[in-house]
PDB file of N, CA and C in Angstrom:
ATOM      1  N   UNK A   1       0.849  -1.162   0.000  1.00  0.00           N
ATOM      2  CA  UNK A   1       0.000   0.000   0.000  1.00  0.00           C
ATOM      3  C   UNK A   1       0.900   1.233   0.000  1.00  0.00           C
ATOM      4  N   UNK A   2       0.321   2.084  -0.427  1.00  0.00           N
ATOM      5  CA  UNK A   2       1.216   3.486  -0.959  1.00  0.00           C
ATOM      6  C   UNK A   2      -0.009   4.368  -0.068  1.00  0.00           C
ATOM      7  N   UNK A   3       1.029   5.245   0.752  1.00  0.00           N
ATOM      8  CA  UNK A   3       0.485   6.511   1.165  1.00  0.00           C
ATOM      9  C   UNK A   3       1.146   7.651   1.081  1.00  0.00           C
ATOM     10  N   UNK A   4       0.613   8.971   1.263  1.00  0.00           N
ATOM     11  CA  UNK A   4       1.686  10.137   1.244  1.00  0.00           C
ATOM     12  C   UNK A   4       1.619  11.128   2.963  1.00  0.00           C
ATOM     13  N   UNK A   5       2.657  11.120   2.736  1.00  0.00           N
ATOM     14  CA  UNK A   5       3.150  11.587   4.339  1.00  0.00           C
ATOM     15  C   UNK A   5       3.810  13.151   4.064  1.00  0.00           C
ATOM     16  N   UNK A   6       2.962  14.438   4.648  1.00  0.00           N
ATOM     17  CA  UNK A   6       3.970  15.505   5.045  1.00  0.00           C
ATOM     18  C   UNK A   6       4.902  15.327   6.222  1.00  0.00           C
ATOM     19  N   UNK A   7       6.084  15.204   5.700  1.00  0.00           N
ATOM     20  CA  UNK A   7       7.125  15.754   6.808  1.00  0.00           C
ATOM     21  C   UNK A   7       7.756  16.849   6.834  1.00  0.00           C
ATOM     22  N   UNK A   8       8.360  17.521   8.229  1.00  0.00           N
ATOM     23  CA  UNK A   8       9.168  18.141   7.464  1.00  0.00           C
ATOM     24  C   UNK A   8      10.666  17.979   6.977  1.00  0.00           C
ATOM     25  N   UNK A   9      11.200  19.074   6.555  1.00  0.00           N
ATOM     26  CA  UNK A   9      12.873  18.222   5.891  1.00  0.00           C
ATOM     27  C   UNK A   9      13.807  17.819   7.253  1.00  0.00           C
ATOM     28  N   UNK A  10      13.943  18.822   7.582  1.00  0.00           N
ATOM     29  CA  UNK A  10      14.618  18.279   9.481  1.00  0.00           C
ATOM     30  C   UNK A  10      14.431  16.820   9.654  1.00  0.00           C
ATOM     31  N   UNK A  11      13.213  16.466   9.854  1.00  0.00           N
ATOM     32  CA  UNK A  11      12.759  15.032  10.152  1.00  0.00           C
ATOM     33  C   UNK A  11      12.887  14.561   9.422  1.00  0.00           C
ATOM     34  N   UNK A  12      12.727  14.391   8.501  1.00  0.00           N
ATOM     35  CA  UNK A  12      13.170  13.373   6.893  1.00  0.00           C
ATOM     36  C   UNK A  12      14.593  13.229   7.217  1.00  0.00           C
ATOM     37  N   UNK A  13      15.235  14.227   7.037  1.00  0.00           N
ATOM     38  CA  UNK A  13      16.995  14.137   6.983  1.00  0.00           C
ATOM     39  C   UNK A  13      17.052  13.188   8.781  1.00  0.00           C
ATOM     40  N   UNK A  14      16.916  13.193   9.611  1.00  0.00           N
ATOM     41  CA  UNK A  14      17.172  12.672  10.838  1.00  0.00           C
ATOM     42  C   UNK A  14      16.547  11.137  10.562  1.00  0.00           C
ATOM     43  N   UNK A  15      15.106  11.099   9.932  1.00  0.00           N
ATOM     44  CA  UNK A  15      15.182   9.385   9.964  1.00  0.00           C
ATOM     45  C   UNK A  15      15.664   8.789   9.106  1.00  0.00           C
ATOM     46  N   UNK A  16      16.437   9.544   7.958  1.00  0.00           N
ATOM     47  CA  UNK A  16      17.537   8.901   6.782  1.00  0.00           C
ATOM     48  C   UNK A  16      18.479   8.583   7.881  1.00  0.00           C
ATOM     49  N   UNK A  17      19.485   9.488   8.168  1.00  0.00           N
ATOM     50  CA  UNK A  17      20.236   9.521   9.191  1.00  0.00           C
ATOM     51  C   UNK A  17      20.165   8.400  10.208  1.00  0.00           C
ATOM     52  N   UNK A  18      18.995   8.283  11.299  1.00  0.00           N
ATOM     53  CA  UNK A  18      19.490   7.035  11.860  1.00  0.00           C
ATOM     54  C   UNK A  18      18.853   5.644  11.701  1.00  0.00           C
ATOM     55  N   UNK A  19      18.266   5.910   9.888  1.00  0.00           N
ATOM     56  CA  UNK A  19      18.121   4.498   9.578  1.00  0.00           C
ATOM     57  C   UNK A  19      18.899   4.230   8.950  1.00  0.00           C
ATOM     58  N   UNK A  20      20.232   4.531   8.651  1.00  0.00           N
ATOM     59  CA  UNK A  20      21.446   4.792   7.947  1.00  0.00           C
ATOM     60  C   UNK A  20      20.959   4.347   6.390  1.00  0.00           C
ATOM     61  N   UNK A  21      20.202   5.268   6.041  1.00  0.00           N
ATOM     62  CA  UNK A  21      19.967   5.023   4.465  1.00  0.00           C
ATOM     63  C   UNK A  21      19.350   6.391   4.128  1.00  0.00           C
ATOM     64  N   UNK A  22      19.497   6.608   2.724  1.00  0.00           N
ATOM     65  CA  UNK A  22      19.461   7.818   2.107  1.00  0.00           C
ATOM     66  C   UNK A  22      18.047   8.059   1.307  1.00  0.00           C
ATOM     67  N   UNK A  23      17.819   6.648   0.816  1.00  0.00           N
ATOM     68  CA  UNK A  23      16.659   6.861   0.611  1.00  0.00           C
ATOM     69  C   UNK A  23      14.943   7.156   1.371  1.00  0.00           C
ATOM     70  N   UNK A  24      14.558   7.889   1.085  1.00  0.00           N
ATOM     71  CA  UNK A  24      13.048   8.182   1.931  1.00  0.00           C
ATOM     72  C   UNK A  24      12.329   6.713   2.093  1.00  0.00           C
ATOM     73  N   UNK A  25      12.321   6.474   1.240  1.00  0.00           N
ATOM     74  CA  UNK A  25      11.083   5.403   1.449  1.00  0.00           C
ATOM     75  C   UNK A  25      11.428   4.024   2.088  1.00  0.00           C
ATOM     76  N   UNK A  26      12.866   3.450   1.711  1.00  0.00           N
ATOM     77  CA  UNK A  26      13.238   2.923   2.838  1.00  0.00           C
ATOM     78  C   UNK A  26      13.284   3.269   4.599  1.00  0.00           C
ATOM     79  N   UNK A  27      13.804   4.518   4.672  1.00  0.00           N
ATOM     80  CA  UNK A  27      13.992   4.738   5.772  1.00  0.00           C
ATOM     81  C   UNK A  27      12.723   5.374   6.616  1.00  0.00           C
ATOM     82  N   UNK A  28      11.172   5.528   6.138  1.00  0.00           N
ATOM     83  CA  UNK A  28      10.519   5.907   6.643  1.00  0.00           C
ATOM     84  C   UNK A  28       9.792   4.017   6.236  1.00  0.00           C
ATOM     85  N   UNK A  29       9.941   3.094   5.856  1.00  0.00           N
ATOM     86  CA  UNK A  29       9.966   1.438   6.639  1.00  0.00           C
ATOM     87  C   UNK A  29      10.519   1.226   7.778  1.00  0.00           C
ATOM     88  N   UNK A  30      11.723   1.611   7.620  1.00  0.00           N
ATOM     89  CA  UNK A  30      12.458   1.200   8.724  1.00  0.00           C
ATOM     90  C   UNK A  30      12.052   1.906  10.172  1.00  0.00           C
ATOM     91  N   UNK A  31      11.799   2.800  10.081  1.00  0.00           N
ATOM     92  CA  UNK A  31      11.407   3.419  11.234  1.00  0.00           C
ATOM     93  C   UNK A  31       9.891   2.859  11.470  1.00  0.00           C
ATOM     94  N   UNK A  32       9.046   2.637  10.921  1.00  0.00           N
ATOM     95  CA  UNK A  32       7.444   2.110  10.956  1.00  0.00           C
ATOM     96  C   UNK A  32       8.225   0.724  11.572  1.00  0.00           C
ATOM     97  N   UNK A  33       8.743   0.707  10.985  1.00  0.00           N
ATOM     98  CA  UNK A  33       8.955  -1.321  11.291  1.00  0.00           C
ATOM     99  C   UNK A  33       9.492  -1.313  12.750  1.00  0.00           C
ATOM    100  N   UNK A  34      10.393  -0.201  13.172  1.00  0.00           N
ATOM    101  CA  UNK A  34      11.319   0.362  14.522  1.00  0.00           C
ATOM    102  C   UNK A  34      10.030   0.170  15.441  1.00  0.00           C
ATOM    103  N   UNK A  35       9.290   1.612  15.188  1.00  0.00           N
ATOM    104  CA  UNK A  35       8.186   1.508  15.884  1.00  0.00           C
ATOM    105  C   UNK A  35       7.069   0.407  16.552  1.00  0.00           C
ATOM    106  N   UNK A  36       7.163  -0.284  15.317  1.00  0.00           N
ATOM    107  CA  UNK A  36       5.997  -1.554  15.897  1.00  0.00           C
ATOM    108  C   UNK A  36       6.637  -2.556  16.637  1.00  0.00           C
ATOM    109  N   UNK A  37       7.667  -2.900  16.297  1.00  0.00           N
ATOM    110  CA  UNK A  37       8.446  -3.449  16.638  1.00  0.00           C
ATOM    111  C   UNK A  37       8.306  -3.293  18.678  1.00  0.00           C
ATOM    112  N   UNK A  38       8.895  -2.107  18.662  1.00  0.00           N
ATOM    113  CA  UNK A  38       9.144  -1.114  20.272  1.00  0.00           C
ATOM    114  C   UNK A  38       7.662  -1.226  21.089  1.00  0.00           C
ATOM    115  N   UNK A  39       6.603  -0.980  20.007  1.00  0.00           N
ATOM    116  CA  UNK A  39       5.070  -1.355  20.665  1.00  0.00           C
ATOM    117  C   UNK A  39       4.561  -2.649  21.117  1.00  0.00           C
ATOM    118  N   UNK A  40       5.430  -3.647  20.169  1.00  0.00           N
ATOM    119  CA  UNK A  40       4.487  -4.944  20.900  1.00  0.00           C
ATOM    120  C   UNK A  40       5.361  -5.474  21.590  1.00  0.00           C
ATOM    121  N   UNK A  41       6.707  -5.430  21.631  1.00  0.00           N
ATOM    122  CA  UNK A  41       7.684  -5.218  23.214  1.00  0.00           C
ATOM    123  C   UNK A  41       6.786  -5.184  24.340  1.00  0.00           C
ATOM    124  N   UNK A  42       6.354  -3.973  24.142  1.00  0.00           N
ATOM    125  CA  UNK A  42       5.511  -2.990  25.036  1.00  0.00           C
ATOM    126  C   UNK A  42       4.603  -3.743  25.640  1.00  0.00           C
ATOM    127  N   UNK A  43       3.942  -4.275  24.819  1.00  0.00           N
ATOM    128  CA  UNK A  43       2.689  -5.046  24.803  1.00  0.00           C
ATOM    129  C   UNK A  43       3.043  -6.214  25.896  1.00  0.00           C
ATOM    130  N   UNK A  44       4.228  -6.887  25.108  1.00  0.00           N
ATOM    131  CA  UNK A  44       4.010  -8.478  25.820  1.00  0.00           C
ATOM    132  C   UNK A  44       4.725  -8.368  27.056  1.00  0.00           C
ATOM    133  N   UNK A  45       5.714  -6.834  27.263  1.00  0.00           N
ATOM    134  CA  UNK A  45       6.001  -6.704  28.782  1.00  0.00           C
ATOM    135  C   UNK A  45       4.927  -6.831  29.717  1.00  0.00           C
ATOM    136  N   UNK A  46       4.248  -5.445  29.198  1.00  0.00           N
ATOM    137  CA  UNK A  46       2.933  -5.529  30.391  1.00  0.00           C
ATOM    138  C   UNK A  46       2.041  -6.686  30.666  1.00  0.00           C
ATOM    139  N   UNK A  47       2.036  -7.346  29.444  1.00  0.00           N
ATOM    140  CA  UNK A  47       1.401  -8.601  30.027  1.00  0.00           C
ATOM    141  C   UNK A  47       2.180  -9.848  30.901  1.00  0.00           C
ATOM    142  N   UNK A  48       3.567  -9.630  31.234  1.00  0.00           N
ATOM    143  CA  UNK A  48       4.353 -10.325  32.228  1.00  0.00           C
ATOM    144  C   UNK A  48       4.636  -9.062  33.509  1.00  0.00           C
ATOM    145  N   UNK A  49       4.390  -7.825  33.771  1.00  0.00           N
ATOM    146  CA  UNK A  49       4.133  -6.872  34.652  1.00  0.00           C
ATOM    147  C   UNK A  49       3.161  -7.051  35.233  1.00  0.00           C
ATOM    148  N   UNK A  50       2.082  -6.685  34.572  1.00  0.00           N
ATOM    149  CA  UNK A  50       0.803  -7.286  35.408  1.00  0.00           C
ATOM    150  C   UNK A  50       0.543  -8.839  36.086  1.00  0.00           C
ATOM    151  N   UNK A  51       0.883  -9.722  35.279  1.00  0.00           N
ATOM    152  CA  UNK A  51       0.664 -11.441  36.039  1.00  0.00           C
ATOM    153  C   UNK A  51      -0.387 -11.475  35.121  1.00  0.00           C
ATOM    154  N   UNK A  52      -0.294 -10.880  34.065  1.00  0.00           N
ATOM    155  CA  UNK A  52      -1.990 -11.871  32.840  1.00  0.00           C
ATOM    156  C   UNK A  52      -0.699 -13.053  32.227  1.00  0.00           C
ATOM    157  N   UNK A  53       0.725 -13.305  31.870  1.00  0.00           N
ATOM    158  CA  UNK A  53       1.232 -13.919  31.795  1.00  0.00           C
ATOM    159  C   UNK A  53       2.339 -14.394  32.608  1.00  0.00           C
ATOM    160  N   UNK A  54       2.878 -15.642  32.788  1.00  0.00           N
ATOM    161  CA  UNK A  54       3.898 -15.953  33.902  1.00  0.00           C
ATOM    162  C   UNK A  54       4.577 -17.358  33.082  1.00  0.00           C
ATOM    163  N   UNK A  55       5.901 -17.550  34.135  1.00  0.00           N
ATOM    164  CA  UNK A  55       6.706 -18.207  33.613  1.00  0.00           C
ATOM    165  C   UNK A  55       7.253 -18.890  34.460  1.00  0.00           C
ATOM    166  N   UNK A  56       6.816 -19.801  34.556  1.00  0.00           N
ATOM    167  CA  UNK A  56       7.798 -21.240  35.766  1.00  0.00           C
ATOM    168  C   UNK A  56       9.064 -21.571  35.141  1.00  0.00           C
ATOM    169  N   UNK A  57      10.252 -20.992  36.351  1.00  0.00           N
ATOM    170  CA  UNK A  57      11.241 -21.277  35.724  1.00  0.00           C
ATOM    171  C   UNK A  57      11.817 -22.856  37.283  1.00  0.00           C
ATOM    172  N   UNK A  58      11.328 -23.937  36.733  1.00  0.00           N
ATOM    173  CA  UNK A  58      12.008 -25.027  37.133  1.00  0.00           C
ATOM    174  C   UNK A  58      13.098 -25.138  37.827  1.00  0.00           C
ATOM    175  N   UNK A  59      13.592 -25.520  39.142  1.00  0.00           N
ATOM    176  CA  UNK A  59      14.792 -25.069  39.812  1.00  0.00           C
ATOM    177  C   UNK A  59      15.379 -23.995  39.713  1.00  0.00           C
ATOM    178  N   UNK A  60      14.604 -22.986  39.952  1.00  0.00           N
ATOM    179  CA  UNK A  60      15.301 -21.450  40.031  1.00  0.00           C
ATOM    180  C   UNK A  60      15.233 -21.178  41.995  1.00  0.00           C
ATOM    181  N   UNK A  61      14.441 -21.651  42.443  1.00  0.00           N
ATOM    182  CA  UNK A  61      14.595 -21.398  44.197  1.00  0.00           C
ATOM    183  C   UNK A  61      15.802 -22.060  44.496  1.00  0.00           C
ATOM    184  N   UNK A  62      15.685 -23.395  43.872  1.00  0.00           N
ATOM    185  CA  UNK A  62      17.049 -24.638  44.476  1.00  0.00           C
ATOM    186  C   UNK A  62      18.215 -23.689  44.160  1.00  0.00           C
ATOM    187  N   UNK A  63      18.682 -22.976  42.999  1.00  0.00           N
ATOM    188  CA  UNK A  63      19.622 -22.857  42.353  1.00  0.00           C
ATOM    189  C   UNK A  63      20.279 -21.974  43.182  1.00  0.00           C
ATOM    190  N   UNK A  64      18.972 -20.640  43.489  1.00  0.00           N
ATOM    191  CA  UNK A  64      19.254 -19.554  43.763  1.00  0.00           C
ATOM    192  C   UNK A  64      19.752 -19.725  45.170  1.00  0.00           C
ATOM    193  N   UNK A  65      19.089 -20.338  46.242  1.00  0.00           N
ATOM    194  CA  UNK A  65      19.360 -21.023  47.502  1.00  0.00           C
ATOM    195  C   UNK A  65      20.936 -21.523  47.496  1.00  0.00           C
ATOM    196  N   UNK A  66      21.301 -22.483  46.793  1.00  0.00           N
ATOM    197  CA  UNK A  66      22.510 -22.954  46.469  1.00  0.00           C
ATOM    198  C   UNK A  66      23.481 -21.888  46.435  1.00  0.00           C
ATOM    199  N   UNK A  67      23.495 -20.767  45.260  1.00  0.00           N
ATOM    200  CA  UNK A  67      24.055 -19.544  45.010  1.00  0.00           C
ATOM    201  C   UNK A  67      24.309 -19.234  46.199  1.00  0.00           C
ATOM    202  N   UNK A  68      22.935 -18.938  47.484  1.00  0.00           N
ATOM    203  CA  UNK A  68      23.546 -17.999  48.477  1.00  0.00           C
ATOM    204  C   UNK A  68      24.258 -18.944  49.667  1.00  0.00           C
ATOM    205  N   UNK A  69      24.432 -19.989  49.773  1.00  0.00           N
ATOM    206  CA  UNK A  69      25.231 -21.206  50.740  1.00  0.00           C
ATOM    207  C   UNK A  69      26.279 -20.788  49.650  1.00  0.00           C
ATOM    208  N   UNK A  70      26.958 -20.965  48.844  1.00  0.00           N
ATOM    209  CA  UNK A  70      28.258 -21.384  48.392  1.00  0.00           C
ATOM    210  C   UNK A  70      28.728 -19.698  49.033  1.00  0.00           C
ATOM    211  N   UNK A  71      27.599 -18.275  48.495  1.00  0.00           N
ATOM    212  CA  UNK A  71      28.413 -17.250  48.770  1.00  0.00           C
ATOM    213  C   UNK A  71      28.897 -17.011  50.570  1.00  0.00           C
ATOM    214  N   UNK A  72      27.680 -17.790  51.535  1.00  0.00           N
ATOM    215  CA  UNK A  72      28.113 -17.731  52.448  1.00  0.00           C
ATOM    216  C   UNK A  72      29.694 -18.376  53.145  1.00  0.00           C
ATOM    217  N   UNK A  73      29.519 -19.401  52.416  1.00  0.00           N
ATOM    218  CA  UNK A  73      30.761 -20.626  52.697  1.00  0.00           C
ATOM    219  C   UNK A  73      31.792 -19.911  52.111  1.00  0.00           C
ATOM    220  N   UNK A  74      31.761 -18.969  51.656  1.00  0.00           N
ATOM    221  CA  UNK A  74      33.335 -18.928  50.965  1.00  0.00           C
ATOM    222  C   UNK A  74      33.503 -17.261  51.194  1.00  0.00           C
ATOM    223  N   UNK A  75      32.381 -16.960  52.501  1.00  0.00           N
ATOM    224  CA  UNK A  75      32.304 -15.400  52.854  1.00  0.00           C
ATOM    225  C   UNK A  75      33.191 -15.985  54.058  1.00  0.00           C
ATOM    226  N   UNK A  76      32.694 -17.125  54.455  1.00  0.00           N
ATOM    227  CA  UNK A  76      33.228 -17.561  55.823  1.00  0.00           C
ATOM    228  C   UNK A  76      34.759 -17.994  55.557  1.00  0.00           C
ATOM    229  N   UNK A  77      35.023 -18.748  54.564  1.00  0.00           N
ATOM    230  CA  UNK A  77      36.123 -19.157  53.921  1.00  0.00           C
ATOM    231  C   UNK A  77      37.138 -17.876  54.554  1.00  0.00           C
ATOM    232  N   UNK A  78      36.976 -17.323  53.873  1.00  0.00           N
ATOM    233  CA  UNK A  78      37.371 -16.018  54.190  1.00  0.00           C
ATOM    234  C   UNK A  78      38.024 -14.994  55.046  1.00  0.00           C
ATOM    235  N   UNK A  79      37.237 -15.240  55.751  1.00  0.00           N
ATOM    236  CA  UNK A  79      37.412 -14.122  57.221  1.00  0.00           C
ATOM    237  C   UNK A  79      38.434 -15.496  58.010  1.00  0.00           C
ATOM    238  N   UNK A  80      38.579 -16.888  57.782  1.00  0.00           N
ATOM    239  CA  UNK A  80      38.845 -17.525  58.575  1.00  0.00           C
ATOM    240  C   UNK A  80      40.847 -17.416  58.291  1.00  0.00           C
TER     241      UNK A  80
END
């Protein structure tokens, strides 16, 4: 689909610039594509922020537990 977009030149030249391409019509993709991209990020964060999605991570208490005995043992290691 073809649409037409006023910009102005400032902004044109800046999203050539950091879509590192010269041409317009590429670089006003690339930035649409940037954008949506950054939005449904957005999206599927908040849905692991809120708790509408979650993630059992399988021996992550054991591990983490473990982690803090070895840091104690070798805090004690230590001082001894």
């Amino acid at each position: 689909m073809k649409i037409t977009v006023e910009l102005p030149e400032e902004e044109m030249m800046e999203i050539c610039e950091l879509s590192g391409t010269q041409k317009k019509g590429p670089a006003i993709r690339i930035l649409l594509d940037d954008a949506l991209q950054l939005r449904r990020r957005s999206k599927i964060s908040q849905k692991f922020l809120t708790g509408e999605w979650s993630s059992e991570l399988d021996g992550y208490e054991v591990a983490k537990a473990a982690e803090k005995q070895s840091a104690r043992t070798l805090a004690e290691q230590w001082r001894d």
